[in-house]
Every structure is written in structure tokens, then in C-alpha cells.
C-alpha atoms as a PDB file:
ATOM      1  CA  UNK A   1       0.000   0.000   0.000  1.00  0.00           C
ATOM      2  CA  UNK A   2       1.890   3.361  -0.987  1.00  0.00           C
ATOM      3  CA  UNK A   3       0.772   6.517   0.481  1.00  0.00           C
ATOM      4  CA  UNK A   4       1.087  10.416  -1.310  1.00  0.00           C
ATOM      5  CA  UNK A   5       3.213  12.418   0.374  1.00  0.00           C
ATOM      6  CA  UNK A   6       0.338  14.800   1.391  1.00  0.00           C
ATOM      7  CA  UNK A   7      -0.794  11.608   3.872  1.00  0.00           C
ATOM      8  CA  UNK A   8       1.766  11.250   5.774  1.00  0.00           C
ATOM      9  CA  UNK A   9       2.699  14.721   7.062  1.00  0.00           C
ATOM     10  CA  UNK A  10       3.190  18.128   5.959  1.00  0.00           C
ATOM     11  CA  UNK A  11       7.112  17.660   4.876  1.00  0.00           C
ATOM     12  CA  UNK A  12       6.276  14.659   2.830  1.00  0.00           C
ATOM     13  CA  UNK A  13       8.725  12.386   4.304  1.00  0.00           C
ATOM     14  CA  UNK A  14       6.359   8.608   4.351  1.00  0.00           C
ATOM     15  CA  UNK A  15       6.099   7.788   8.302  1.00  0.00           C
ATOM     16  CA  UNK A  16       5.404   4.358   9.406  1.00  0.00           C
ATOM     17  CA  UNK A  17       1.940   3.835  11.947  1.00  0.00           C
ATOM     18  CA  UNK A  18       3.984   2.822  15.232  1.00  0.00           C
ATOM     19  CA  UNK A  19       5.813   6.065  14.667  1.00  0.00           C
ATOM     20  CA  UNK A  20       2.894   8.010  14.429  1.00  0.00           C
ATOM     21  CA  UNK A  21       1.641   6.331  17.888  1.00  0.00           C
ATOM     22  CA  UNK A  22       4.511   7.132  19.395  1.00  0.00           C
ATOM     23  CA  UNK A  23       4.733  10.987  18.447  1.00  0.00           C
ATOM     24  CA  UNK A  24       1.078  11.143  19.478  1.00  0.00           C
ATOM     25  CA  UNK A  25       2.076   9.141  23.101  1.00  0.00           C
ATOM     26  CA  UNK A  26       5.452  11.244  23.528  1.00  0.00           C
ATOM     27  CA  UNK A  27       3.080  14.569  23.243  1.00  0.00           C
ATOM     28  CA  UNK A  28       0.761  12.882  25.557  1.00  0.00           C
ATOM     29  CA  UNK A  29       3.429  12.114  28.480  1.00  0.00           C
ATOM     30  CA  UNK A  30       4.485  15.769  28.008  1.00  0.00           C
ATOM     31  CA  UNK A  31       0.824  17.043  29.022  1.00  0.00           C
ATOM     32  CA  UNK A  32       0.544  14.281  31.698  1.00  0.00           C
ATOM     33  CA  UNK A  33       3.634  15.961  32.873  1.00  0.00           C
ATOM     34  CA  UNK A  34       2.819  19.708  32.825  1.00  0.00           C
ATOM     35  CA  UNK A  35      -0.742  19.414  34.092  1.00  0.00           C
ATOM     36  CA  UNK A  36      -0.424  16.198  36.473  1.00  0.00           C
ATOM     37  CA  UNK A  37       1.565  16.234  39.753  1.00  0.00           C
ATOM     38  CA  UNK A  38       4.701  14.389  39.699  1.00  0.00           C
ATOM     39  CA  UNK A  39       4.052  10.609  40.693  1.00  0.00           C
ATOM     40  CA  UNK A  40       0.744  10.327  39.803  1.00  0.00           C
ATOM     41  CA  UNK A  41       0.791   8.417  37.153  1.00  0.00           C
ATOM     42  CA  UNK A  42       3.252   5.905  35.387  1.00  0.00           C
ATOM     43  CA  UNK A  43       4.899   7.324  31.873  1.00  0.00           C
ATOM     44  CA  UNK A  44       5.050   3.534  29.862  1.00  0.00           C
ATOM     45  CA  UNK A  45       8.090   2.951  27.643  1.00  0.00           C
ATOM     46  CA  UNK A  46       7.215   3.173  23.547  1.00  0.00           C
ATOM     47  CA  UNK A  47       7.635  -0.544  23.685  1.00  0.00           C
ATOM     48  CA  UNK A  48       4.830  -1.138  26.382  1.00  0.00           C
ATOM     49  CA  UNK A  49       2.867   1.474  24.785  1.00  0.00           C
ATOM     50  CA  UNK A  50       2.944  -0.305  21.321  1.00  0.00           C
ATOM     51  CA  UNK A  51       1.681  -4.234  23.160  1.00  0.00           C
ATOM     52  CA  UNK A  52      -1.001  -2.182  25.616  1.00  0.00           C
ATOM     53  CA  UNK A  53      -2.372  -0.551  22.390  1.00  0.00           C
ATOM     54  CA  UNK A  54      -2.747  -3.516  20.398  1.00  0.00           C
ATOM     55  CA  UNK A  55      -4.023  -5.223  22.742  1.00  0.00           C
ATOM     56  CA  UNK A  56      -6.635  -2.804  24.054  1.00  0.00           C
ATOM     57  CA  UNK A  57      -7.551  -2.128  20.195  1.00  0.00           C
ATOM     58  CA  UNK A  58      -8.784  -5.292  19.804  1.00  0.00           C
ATOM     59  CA  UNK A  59     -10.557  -5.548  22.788  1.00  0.00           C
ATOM     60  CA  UNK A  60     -12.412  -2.774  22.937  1.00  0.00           C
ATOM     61  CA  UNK A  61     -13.104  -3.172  19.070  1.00  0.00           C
ATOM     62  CA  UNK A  62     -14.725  -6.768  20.611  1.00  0.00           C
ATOM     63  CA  UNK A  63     -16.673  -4.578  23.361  1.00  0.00           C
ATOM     64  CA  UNK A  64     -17.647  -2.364  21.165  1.00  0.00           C
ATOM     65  CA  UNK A  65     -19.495  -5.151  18.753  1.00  0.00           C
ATOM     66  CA  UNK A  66     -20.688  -7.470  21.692  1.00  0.00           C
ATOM     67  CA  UNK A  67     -22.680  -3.901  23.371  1.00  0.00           C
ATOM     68  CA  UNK A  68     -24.181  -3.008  19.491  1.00  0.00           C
ATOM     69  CA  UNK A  69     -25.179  -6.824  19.114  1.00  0.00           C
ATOM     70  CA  UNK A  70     -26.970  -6.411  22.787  1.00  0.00           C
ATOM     71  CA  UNK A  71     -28.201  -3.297  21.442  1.00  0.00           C
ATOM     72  CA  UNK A  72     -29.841  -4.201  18.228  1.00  0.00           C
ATOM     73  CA  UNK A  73     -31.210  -7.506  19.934  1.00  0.00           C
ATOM     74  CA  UNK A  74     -32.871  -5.182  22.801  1.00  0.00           C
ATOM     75  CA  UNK A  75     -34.101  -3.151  19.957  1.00  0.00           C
ATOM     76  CA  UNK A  76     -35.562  -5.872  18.205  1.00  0.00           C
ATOM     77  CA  UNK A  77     -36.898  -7.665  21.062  1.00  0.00           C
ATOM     78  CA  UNK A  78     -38.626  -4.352  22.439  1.00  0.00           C
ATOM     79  CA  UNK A  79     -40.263  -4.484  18.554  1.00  0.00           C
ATOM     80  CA  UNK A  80     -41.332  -7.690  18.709  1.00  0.00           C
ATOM     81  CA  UNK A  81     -43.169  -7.240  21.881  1.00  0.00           C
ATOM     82  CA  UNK A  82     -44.601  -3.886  20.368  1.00  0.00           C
ATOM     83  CA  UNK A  83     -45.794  -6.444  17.561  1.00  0.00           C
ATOM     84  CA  UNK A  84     -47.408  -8.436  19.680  1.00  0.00           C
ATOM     85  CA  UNK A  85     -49.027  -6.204  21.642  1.00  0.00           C
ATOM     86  CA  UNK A  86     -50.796  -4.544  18.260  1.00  0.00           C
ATOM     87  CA  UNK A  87     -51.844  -7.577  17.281  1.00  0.00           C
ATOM     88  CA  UNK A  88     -53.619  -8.989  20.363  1.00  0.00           C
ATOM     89  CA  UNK A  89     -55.418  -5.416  20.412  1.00  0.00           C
ATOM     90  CA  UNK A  90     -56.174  -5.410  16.769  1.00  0.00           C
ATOM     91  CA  UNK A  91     -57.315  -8.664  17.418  1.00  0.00           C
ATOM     92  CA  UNK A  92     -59.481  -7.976  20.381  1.00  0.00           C
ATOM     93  CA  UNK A  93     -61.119  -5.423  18.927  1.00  0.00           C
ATOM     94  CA  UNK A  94     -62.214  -6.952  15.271  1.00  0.00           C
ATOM     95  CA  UNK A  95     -63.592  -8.918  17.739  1.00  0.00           C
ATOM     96  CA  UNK A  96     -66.023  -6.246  19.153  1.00  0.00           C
ATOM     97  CA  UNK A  97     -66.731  -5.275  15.630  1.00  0.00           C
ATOM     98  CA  UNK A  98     -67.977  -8.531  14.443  1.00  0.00           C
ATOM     99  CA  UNK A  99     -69.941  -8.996  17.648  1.00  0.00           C
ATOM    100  CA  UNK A 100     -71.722  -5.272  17.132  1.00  0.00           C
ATOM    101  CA  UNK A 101     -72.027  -6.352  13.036  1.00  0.00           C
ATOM    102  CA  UNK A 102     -73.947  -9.692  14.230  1.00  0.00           C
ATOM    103  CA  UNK A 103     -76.048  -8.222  16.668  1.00  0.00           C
ATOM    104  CA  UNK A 104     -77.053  -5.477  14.169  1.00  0.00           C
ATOM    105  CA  UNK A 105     -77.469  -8.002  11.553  1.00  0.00           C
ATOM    106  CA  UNK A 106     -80.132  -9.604  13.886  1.00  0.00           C
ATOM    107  CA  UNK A 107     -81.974  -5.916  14.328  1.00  0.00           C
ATOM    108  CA  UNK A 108     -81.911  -5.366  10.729  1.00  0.00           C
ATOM    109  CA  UNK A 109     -83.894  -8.343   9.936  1.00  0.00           C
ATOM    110  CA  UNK A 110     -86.282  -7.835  12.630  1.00  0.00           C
ATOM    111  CA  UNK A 111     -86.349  -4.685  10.920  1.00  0.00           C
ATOM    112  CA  UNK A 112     -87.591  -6.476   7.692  1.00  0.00           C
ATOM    113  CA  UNK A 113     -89.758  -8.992   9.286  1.00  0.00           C
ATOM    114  CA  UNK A 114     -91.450  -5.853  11.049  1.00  0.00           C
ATOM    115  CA  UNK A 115     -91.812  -4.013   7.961  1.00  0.00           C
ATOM    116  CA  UNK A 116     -93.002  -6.575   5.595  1.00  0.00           C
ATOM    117  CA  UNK A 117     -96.109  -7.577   8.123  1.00  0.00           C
ATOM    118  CA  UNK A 118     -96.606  -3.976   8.413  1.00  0.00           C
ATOM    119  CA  UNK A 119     -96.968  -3.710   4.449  1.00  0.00           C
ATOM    120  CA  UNK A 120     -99.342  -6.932   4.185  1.00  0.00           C
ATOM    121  CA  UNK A 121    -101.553  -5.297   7.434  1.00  0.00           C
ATOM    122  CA  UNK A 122    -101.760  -2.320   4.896  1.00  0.00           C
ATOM    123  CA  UNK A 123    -102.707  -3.757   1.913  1.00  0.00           C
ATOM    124  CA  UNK A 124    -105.323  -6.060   3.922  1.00  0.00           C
ATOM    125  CA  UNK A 125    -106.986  -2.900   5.436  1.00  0.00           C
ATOM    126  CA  UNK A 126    -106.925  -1.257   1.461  1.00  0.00           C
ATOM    127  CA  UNK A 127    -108.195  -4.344  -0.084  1.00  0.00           C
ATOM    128  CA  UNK A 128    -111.257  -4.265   2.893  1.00  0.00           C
ATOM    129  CA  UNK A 129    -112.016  -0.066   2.063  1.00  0.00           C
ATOM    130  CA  UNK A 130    -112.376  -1.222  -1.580  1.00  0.00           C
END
């Protein structure tokens, strides 16, 4: 893999990734140093620097993919149940509906059966005035 010159820092000169780490660690240890009291904390060598980061890379890469898996299976159980729970009330009330659409079926042929005796009373009592 080559790299332009413009990539790897303003002078052109190509600089290899550990180097980069350890510029970026060496400025670092300098601010640890101006803004922490003395003792507090343990400056690591370049060398343990290089092993902790690779190690911690891939690690928290590995944390970082098990805590979006837990995420997205949260997620998509919280959906599920959301799901669920829309189709037990959807369910529930077609339910009601069909019960009201029976029980008004049963009025509206009353309804007829009412009507339709009412129409033959009326045509007896017109065939008796004629």
C-alpha cells in the first residue's frame, strides 16, 4: 500500500503507523507531565505502549461489537413485543366489531320482518275499504 506524500505529514517524508503512535504518546506524556503532579501516574516505555495498544484495540473493538449486538437484539426484542401487543389489540377489537355487526345483523332483519307484516296489514286494510 503506498501513500502520497500529502498523507503522511506536511514535509512529505512517508512515516510508518507505530511512529505516528509514538509521536502522538510522547506529546501525551508531556501534558501528563505539565498538568499532572509528579508521581501520579506511570509514563510507559514506547515498547509497552505499542503491546497495551494492540491489545486494548482489539478488545475494545470486541466490546464495542458485543454492546451493538446487545443493542440491536434489545431493539428488536422491544419491537417484537410492540408487535405483539398490536396484534392482540387489533385482534381484540375486530372482535367487538364482528360482535356489534352480528347483533345489528339480527336488528336489521327484525327490521324487515317488522316491515313486511306492516306492508301486508296495509294492503289487507286497502283491499277491505275497496
Amino acid at each position: 500500500m503506498h501513500r502520497s506524500p500529502r498523507d503522511s505529514g506536511s514535509r512529505g517524508i512517508p512515516v510508518p503507523e507505530d511512529r505516528k503512535l509514538y509521536v502522538v504518546d510522547s506529546i501525551n506524556d508531556l501534558h501528563r507531565l505539565n498538568f499532572c503532579p509528579s508521581g501520579s501516574q506511570h509514563l510507559l516505555s514506547p515498547e509497552e505502549k505499542t503491546l497495551e495498544a494492540g491489545t486494548r484495540s482489539g478488545d475494545g473493538r470486541s466490546r464495542l461489537l458485543f454492546l451493538g449486538l446487545v443493542l440491536a437484539l434489545m431493539v428488536s426484542l422491544v419491537l417484537v413485543a410492540l408487535v405483539t401487543f398490536l396484534i392482540i389489540q387489533t385482534g381484540s377489537k375486530m372482535d367487538n366489531v364482528s360482535r356489534r355487526l352480528a347483533a345489528e345483523g339480527r336488528d336489521i332483519d327484525e327490521l324487515k320482518k317488522l316491515n313486511s307484516m306492516i306492508v301486508k296489514r296495509l294492503n289487507q286494510l286497502e283491499s277491505a275499504q275497496n
